[in-house]
C-alpha atoms as a PDB file:
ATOM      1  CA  UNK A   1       0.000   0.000   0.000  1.00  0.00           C
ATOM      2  CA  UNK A   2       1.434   3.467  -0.980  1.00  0.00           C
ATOM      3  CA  UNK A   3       2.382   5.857   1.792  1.00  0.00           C
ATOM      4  CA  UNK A   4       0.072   8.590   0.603  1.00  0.00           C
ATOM      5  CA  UNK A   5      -3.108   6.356  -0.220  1.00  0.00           C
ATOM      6  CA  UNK A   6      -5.627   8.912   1.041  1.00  0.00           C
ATOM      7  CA  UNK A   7      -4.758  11.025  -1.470  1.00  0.00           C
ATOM      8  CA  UNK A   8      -5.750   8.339  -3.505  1.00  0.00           C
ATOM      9  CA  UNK A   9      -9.220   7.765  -1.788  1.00  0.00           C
ATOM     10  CA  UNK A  10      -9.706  11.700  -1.652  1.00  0.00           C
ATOM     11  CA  UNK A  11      -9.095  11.537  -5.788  1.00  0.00           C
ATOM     12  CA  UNK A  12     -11.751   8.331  -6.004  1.00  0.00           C
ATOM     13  CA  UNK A  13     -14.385   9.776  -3.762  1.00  0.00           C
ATOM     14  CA  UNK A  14     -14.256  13.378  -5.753  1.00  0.00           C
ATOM     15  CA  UNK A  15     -14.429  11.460  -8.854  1.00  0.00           C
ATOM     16  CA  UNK A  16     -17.447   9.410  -7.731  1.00  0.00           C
ATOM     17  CA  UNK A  17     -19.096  12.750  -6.550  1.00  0.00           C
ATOM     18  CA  UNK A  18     -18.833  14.038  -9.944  1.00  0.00           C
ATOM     19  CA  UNK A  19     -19.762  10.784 -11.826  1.00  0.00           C
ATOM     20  CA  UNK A  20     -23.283  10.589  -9.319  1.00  0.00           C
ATOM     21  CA  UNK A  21     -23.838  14.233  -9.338  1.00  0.00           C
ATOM     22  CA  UNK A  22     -26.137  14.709 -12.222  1.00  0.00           C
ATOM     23  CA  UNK A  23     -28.056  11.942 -11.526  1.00  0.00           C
ATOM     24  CA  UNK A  24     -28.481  13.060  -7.536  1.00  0.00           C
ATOM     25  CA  UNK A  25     -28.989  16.753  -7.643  1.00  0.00           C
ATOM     26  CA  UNK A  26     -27.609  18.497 -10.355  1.00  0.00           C
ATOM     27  CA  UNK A  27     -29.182  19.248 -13.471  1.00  0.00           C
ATOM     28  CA  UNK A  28     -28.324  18.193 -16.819  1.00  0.00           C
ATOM     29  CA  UNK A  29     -26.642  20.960 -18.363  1.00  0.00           C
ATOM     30  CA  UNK A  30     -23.148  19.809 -16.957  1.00  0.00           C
ATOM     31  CA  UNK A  31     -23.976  16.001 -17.100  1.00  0.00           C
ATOM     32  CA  UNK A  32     -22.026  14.922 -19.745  1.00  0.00           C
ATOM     33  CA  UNK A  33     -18.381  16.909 -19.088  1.00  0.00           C
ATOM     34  CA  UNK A  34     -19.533  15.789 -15.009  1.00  0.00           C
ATOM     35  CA  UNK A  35     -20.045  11.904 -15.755  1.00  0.00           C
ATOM     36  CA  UNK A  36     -17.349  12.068 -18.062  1.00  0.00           C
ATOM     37  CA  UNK A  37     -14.258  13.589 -15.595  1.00  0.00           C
ATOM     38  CA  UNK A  38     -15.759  12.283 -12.751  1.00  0.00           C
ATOM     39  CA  UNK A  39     -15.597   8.618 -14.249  1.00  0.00           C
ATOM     40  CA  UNK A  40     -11.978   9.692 -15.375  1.00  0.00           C
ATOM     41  CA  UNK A  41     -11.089  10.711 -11.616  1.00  0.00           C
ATOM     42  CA  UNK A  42     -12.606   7.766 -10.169  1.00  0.00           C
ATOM     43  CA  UNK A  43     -11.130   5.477 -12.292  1.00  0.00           C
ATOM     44  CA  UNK A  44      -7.498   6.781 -11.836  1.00  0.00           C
ATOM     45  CA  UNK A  45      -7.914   7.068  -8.024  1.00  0.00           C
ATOM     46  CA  UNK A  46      -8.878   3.334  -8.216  1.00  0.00           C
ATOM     47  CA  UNK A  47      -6.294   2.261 -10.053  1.00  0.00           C
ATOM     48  CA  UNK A  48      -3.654   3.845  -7.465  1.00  0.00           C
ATOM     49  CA  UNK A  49      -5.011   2.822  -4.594  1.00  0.00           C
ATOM     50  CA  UNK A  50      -5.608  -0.906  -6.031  1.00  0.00           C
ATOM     51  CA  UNK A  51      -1.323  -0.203  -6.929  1.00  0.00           C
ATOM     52  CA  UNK A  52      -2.186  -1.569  -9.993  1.00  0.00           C
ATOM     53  CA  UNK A  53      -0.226  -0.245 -12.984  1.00  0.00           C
ATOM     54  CA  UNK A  54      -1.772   2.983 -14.445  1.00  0.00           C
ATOM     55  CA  UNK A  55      -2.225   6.466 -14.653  1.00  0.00           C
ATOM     56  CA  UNK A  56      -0.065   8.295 -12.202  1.00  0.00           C
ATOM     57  CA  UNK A  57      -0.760  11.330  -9.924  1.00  0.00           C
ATOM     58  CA  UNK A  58      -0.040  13.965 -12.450  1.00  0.00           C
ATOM     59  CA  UNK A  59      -2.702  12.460 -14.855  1.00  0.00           C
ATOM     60  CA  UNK A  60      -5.196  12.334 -12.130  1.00  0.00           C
ATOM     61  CA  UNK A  61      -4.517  15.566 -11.077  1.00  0.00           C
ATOM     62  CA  UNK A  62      -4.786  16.660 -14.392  1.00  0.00           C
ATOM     63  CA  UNK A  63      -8.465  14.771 -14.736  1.00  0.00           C
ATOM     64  CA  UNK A  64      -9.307  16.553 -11.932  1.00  0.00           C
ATOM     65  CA  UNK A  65      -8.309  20.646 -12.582  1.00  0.00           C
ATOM     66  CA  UNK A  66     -10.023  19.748 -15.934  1.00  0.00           C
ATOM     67  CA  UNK A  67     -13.365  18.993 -13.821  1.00  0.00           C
ATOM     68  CA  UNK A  68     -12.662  22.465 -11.997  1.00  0.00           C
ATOM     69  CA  UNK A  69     -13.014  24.292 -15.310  1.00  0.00           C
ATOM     70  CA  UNK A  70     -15.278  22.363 -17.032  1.00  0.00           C
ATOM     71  CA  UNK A  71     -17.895  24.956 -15.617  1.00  0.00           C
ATOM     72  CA  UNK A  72     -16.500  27.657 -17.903  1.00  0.00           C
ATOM     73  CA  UNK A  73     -15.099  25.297 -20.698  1.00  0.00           C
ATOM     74  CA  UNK A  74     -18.803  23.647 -21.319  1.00  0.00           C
ATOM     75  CA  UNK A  75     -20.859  26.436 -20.498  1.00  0.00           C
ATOM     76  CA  UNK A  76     -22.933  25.501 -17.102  1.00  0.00           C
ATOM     77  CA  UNK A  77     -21.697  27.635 -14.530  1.00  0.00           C
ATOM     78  CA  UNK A  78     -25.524  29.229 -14.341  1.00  0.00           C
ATOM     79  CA  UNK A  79     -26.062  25.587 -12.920  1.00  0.00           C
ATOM     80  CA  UNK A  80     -25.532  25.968  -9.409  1.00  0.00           C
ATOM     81  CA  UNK A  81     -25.529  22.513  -8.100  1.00  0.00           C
ATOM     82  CA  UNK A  82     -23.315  21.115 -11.355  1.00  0.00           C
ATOM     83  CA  UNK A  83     -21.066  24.038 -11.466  1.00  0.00           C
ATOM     84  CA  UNK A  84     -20.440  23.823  -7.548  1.00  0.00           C
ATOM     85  CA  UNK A  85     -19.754  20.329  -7.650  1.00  0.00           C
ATOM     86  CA  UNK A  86     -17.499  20.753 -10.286  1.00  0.00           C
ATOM     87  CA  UNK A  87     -15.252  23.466  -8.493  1.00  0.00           C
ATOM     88  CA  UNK A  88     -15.721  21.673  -5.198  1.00  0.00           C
ATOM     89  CA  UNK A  89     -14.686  18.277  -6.494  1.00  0.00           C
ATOM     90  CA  UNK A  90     -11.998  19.256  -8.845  1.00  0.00           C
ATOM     91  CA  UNK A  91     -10.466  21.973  -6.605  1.00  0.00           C
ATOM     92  CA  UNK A  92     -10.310  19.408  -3.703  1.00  0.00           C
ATOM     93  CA  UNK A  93      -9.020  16.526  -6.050  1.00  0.00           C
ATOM     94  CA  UNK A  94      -6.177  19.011  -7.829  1.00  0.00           C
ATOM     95  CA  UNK A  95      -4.771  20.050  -4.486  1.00  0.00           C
ATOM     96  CA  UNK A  96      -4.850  16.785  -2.879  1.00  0.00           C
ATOM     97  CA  UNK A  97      -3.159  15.533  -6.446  1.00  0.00           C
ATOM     98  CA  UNK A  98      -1.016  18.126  -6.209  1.00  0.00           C
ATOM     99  CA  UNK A  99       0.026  17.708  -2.823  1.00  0.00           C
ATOM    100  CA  UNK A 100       0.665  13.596  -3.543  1.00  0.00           C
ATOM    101  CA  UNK A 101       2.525  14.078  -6.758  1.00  0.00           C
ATOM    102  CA  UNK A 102       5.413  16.787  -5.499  1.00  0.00           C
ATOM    103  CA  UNK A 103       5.924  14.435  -1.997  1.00  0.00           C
ATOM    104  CA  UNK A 104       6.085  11.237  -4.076  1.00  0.00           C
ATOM    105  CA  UNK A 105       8.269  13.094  -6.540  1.00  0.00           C
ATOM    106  CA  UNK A 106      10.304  14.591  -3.732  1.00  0.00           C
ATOM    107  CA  UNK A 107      10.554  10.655  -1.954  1.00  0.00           C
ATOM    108  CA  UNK A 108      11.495   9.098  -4.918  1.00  0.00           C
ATOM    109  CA  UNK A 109      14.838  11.685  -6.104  1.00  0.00           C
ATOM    110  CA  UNK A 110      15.467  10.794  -1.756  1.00  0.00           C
END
């Protein structure tokens, strides 16, 4: 099990927040760019905390500041609940990511 595996639970749990959102209470004017990053999150924070071989922090942290502007990119920040999941999830998810990537980085060159 990695040493920073919450990060990698953090990164699953945003993503499945994003992937459920339009279907729980969000509308559907951000339901495809939600269902579609959020199901790219989820998938890359399952793949690192299963260790299996796959994307690596950077491209989950990527997926996941692409869900925090997907609001402006696609149009549906007048969608409060879609938009606000979007910033809330993504913002979390690319700090967390952020976070995990630079100590792993800075562990590995130790």
């Amino acid at each position: 099990m990695d040493k920073f595996a919450w990060q990698d639970a953090v990164t699953f749990v945003a993503g499945v927040a994003a992937l459920l959102a339009p279907e729980l209470w969000a509308d559907d004017r951000g339901e495809q760019p939600l269902m579609v990053l959020g199901a790219l999150l989820a998938l890359a924070g399952l793949y690192a905390l299963l260790g299996a071989a796959g994307p690596s922090a950077w491209t989950a942290t990527a997926f996941a500041l692409l869900l925090f502007v997907s609001p402006w990119a696609f149009g549906f920040t007048g969608d409060d609940a879609a938009a606000w999941t979007a910033w809330i999830a993504g913002g979390v998810a690319t700090i967390v990511g952020l976070w995990g990537a630079t100590r792993a980085r800075g562990a590995a060159t130790a």
